[in-house]
PDB file of N, CA and C in Angstrom:
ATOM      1  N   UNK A   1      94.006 -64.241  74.097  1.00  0.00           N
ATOM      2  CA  UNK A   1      94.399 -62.873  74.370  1.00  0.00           C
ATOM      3  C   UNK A   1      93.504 -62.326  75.479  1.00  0.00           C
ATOM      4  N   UNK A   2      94.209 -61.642  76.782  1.00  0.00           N
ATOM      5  CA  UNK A   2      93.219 -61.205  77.467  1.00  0.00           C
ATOM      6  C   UNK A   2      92.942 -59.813  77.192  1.00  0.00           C
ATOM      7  N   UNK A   3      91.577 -59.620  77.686  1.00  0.00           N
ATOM      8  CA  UNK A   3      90.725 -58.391  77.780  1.00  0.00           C
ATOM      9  C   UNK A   3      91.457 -57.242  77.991  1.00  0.00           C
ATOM     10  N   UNK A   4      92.383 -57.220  78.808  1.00  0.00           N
ATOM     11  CA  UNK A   4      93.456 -56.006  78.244  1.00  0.00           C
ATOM     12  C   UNK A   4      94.130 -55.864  77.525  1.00  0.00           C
ATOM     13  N   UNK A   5      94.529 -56.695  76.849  1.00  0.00           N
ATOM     14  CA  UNK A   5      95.072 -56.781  75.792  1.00  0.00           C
ATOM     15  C   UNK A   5      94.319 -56.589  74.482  1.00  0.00           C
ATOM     16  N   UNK A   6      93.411 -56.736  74.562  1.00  0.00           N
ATOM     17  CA  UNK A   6      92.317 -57.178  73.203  1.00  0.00           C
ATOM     18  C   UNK A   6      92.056 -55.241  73.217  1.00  0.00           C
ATOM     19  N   UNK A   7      91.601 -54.663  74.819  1.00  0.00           N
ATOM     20  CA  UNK A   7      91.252 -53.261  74.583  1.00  0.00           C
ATOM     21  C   UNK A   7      92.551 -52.414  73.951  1.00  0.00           C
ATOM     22  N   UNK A   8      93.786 -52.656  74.272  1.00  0.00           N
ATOM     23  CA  UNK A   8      94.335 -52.012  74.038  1.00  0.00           C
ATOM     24  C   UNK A   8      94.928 -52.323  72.573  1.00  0.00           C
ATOM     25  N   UNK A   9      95.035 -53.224  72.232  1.00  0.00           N
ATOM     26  CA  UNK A   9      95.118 -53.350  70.724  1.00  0.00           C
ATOM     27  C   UNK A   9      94.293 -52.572  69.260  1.00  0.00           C
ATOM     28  N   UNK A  10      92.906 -52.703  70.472  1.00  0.00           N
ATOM     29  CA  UNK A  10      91.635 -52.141  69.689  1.00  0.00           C
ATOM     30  C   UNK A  10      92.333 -50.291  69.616  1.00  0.00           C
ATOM     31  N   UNK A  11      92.656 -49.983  70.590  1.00  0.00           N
ATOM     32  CA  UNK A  11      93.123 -48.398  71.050  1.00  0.00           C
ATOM     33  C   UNK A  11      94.359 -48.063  70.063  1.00  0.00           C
ATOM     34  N   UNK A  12      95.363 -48.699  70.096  1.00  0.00           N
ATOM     35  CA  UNK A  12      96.374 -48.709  68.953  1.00  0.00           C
ATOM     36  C   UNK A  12      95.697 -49.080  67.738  1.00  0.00           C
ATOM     37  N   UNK A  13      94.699 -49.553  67.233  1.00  0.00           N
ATOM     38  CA  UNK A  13      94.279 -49.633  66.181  1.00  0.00           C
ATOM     39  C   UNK A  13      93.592 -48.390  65.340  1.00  0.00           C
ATOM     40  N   UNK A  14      93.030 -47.471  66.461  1.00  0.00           N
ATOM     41  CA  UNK A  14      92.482 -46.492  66.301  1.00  0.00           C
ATOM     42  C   UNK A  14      93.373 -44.692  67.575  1.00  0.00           C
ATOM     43  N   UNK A  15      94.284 -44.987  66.733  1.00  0.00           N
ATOM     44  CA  UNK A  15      95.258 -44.171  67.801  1.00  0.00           C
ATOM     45  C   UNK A  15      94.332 -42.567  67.993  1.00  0.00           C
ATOM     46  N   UNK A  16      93.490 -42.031  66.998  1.00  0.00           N
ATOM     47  CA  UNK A  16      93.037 -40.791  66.773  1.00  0.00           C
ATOM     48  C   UNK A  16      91.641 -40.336  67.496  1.00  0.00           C
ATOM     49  N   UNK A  17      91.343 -41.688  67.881  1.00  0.00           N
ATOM     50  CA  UNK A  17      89.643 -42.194  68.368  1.00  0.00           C
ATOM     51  C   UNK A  17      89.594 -41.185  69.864  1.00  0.00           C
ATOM     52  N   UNK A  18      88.573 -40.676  70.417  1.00  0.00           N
ATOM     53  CA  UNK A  18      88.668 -40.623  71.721  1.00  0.00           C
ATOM     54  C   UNK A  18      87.829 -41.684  72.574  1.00  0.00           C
ATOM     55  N   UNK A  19      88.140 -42.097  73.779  1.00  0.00           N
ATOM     56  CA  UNK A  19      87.959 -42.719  74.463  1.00  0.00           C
ATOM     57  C   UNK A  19      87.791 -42.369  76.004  1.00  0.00           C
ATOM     58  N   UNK A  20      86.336 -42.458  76.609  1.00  0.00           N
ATOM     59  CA  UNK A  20      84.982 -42.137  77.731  1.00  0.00           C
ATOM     60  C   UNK A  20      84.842 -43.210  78.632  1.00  0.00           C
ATOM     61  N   UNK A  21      85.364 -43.022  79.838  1.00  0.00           N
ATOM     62  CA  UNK A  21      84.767 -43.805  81.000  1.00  0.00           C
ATOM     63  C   UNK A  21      83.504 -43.143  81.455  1.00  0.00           C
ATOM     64  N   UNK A  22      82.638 -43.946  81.744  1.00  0.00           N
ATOM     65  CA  UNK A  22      81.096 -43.660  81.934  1.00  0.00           C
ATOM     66  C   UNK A  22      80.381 -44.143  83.284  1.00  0.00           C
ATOM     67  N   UNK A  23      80.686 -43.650  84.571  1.00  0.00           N
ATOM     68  CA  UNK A  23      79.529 -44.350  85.868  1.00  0.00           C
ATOM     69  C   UNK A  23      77.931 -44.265  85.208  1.00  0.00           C
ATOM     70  N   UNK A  24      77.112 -45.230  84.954  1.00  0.00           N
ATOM     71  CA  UNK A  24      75.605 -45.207  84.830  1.00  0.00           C
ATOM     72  C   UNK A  24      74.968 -46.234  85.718  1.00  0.00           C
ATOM     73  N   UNK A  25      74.079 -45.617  85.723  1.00  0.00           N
ATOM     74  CA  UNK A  25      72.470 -46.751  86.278  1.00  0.00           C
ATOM     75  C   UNK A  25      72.504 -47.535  84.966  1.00  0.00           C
ATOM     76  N   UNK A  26      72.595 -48.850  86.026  1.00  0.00           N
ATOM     77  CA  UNK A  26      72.148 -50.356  84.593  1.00  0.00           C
ATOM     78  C   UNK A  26      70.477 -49.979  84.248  1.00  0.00           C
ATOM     79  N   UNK A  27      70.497 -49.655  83.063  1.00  0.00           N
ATOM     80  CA  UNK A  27      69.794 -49.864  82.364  1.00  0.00           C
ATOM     81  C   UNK A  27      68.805 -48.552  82.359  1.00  0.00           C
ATOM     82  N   UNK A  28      69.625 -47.270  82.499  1.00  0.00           N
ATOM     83  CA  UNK A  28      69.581 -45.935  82.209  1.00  0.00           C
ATOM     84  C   UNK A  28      68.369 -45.579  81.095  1.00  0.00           C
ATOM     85  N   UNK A  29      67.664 -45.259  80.666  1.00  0.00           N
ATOM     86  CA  UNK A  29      67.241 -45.025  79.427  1.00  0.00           C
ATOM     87  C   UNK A  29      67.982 -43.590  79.007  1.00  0.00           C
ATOM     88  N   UNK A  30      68.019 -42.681  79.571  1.00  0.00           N
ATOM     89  CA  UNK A  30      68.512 -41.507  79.498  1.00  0.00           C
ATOM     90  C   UNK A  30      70.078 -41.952  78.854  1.00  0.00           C
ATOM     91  N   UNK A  31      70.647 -42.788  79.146  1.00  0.00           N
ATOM     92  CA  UNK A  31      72.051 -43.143  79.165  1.00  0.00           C
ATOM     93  C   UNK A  31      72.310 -43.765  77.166  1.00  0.00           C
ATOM     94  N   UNK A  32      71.169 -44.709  77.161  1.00  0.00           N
ATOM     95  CA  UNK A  32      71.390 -45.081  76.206  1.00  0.00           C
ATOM     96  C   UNK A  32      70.460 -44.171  74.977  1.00  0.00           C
ATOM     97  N   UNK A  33      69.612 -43.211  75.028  1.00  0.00           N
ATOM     98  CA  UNK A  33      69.682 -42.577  74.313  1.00  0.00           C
ATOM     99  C   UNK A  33      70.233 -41.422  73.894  1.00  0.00           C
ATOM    100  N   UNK A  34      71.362 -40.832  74.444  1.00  0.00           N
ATOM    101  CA  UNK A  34      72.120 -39.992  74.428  1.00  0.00           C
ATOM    102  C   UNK A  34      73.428 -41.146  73.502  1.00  0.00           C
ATOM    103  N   UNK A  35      73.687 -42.490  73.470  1.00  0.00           N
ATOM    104  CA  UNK A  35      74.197 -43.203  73.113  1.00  0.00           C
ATOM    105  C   UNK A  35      74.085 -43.447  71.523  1.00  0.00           C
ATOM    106  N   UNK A  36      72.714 -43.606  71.091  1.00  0.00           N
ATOM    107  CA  UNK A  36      71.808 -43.866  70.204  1.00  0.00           C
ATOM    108  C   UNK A  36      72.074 -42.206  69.476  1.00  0.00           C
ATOM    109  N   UNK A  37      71.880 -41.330  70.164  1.00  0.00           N
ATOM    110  CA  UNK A  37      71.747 -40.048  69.535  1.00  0.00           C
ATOM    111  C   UNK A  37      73.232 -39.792  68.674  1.00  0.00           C
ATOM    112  N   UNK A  38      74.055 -40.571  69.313  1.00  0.00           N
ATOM    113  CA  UNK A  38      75.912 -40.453  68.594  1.00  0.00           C
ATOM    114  C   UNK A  38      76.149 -41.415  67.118  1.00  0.00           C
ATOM    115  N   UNK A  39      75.055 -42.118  67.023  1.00  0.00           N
ATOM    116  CA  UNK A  39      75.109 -42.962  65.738  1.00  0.00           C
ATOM    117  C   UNK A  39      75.686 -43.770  65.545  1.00  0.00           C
ATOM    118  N   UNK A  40      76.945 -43.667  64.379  1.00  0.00           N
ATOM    119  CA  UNK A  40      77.738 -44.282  64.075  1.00  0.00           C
ATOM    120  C   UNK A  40      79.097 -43.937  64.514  1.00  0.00           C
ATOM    121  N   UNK A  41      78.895 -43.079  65.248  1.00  0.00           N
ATOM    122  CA  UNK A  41      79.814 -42.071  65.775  1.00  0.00           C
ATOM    123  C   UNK A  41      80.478 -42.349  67.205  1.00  0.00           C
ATOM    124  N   UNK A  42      79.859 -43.637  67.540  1.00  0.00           N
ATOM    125  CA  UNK A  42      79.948 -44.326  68.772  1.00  0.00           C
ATOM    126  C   UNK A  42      79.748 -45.566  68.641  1.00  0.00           C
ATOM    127  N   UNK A  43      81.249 -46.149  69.678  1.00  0.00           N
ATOM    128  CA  UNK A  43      80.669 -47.476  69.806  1.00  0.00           C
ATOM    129  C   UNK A  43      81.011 -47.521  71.230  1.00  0.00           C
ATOM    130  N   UNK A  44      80.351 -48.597  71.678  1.00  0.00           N
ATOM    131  CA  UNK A  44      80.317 -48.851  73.356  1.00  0.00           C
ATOM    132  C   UNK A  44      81.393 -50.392  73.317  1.00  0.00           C
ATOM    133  N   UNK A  45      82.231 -50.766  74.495  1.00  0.00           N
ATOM    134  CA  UNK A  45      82.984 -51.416  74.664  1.00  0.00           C
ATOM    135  C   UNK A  45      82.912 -52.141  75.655  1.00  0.00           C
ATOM    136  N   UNK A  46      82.332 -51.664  76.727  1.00  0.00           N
ATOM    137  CA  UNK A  46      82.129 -52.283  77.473  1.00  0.00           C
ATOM    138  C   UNK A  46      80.854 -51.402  78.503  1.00  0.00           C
ATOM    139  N   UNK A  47      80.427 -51.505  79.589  1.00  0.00           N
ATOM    140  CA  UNK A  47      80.113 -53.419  79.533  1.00  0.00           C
ATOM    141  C   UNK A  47      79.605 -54.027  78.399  1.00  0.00           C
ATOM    142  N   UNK A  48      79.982 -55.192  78.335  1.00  0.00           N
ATOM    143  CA  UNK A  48      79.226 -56.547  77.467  1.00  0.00           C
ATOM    144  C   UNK A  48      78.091 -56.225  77.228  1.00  0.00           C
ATOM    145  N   UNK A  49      77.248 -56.406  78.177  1.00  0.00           N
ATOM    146  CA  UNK A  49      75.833 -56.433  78.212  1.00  0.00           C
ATOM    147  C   UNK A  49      74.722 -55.066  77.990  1.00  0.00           C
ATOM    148  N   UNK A  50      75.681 -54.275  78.119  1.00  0.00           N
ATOM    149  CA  UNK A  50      75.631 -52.588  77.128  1.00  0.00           C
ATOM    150  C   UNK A  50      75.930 -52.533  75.512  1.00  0.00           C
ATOM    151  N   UNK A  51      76.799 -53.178  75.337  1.00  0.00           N
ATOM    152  CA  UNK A  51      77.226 -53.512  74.085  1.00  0.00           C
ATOM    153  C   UNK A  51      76.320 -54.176  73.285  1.00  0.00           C
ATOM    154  N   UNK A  52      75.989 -55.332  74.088  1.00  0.00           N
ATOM    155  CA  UNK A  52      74.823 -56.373  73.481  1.00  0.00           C
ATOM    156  C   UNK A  52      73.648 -55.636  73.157  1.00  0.00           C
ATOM    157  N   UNK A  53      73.625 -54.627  74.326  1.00  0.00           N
ATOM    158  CA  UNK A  53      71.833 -54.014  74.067  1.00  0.00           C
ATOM    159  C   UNK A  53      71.680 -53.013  72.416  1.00  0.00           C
ATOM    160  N   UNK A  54      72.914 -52.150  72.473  1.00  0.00           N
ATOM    161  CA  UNK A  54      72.942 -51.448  71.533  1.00  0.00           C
ATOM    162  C   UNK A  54      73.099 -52.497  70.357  1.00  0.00           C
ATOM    163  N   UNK A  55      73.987 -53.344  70.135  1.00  0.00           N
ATOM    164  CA  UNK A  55      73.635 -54.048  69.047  1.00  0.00           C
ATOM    165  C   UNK A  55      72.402 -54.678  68.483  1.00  0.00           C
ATOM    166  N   UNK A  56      71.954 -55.258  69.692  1.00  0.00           N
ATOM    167  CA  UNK A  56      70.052 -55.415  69.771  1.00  0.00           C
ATOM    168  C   UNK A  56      69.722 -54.569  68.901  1.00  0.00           C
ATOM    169  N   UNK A  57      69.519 -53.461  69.189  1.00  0.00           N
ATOM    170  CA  UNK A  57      68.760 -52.119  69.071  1.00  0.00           C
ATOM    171  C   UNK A  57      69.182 -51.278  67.369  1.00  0.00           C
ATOM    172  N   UNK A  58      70.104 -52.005  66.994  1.00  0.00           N
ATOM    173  CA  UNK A  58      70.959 -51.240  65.987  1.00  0.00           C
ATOM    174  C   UNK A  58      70.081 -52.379  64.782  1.00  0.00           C
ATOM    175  N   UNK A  59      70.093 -53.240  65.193  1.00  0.00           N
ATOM    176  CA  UNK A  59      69.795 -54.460  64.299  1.00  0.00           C
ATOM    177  C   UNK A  59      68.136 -54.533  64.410  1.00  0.00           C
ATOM    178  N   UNK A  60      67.541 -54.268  65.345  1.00  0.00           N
ATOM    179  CA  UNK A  60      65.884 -53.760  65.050  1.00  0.00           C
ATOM    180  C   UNK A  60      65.999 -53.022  64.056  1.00  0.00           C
ATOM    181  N   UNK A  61      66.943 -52.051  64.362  1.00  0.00           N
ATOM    182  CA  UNK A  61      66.460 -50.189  63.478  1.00  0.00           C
ATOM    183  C   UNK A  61      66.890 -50.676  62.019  1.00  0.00           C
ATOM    184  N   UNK A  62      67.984 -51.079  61.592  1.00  0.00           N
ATOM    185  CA  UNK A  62      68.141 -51.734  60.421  1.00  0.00           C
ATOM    186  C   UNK A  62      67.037 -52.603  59.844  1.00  0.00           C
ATOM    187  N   UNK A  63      66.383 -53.420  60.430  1.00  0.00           N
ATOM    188  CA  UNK A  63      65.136 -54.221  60.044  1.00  0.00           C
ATOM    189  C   UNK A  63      64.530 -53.378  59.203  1.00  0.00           C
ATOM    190  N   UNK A  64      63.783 -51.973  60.103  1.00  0.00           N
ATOM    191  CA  UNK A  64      63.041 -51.186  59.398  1.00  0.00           C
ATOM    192  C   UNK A  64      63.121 -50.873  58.045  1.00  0.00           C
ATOM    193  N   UNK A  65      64.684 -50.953  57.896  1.00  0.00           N
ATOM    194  CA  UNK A  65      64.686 -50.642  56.436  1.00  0.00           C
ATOM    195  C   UNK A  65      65.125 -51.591  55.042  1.00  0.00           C
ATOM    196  N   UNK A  66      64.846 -52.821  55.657  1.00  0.00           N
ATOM    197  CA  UNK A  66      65.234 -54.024  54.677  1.00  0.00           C
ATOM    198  C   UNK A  66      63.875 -53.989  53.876  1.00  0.00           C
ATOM    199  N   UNK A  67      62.671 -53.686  54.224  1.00  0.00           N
ATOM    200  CA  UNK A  67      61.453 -53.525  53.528  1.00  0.00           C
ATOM    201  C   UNK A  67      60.946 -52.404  52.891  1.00  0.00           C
ATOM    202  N   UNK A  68      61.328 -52.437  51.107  1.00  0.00           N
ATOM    203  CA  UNK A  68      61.037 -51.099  50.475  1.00  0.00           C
ATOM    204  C   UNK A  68      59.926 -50.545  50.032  1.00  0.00           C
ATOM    205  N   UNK A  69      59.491 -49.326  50.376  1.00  0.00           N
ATOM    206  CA  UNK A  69      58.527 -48.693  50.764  1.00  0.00           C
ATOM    207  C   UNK A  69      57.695 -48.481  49.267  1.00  0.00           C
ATOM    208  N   UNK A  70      58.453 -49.024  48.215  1.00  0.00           N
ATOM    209  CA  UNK A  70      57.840 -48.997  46.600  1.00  0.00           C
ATOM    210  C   UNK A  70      56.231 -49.583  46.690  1.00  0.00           C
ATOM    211  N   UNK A  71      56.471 -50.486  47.234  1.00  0.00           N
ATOM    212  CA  UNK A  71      54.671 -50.937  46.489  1.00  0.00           C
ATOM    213  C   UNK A  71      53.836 -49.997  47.396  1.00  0.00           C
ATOM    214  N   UNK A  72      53.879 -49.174  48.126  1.00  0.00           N
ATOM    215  CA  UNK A  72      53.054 -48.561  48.621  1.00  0.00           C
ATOM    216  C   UNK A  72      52.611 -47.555  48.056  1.00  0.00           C
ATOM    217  N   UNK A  73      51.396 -47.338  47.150  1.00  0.00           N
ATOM    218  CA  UNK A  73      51.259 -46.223  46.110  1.00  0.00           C
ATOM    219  C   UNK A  73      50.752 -44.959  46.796  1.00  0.00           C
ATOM    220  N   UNK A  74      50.168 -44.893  47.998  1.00  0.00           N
ATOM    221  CA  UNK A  74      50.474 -43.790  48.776  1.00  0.00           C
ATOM    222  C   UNK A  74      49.730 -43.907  49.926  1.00  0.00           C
ATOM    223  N   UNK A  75      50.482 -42.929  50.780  1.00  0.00           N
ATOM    224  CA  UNK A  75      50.315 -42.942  52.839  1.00  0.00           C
ATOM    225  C   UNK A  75      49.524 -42.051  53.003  1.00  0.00           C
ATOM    226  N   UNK A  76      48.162 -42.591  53.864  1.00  0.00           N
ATOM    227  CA  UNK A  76      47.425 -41.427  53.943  1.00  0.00           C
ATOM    228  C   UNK A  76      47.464 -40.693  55.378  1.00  0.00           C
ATOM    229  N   UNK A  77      47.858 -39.658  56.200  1.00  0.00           N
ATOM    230  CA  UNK A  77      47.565 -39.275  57.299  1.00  0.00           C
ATOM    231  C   UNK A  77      46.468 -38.247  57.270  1.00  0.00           C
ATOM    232  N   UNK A  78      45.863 -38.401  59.103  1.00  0.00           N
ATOM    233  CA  UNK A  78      44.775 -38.330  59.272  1.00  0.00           C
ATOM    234  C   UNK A  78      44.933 -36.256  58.978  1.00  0.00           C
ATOM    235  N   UNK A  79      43.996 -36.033  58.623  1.00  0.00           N
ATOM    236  CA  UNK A  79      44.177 -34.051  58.521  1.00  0.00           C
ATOM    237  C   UNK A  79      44.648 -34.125  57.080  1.00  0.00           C
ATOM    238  N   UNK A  80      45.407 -35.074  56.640  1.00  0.00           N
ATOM    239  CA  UNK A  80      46.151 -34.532  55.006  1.00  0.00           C
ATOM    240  C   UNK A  80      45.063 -34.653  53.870  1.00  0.00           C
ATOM    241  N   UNK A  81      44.705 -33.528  53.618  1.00  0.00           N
ATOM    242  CA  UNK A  81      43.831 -33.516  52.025  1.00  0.00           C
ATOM    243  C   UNK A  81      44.586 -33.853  50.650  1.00  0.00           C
ATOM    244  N   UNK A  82      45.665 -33.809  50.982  1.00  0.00           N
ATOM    245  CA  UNK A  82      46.409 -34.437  49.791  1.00  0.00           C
ATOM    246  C   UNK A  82      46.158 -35.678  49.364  1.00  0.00           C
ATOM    247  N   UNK A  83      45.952 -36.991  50.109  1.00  0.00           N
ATOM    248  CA  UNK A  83      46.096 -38.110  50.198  1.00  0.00           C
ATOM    249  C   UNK A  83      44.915 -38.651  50.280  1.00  0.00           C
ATOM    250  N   UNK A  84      44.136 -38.989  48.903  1.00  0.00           N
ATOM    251  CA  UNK A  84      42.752 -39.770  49.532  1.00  0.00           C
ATOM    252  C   UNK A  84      42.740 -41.433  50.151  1.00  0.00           C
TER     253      UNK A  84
END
């Protein structure tokens, strides 16, 4: 199936979705955190290699939370008198 075909299938799949053409600088930071800031609320399609990065990046941030924060009997920050 080609790439136009595959997008537009994806588009009929989601008839209600809106859909953003985007000119950026490769490798924007500004670009992709305004990206990042949309959540789950966004997905990127293309380019590839935009796509790839955010998935990168989605799958770090998930890491963070495969490790549960239970055995830690408590966090001390620096100024907090609460926490010896």
């Amino acid at each position: 199936m080609s790439l136009r075909r595959k997008l537009l299938a994806h588009i009929d799949q989601y008839p209600d979705a809106a859909y953003y053409t985007l000119r950026y600088r490769q490798n924007d930071n500004n670009v992709i955190m305004r990206l990042r800031a949309w959540g789950s609320k966004v997905e990127v399609l293309f380019p590839r290699e935009l796509r790839q990065s955010m998935k990168q990046d989605i799958e770090q941030t998930w890491q963070l939370y495969q490790h549960p924060l239970d055995s830690l009997t408590s966090l001390s920050y620096k100024g907090d008198k609460t926490h010896d």
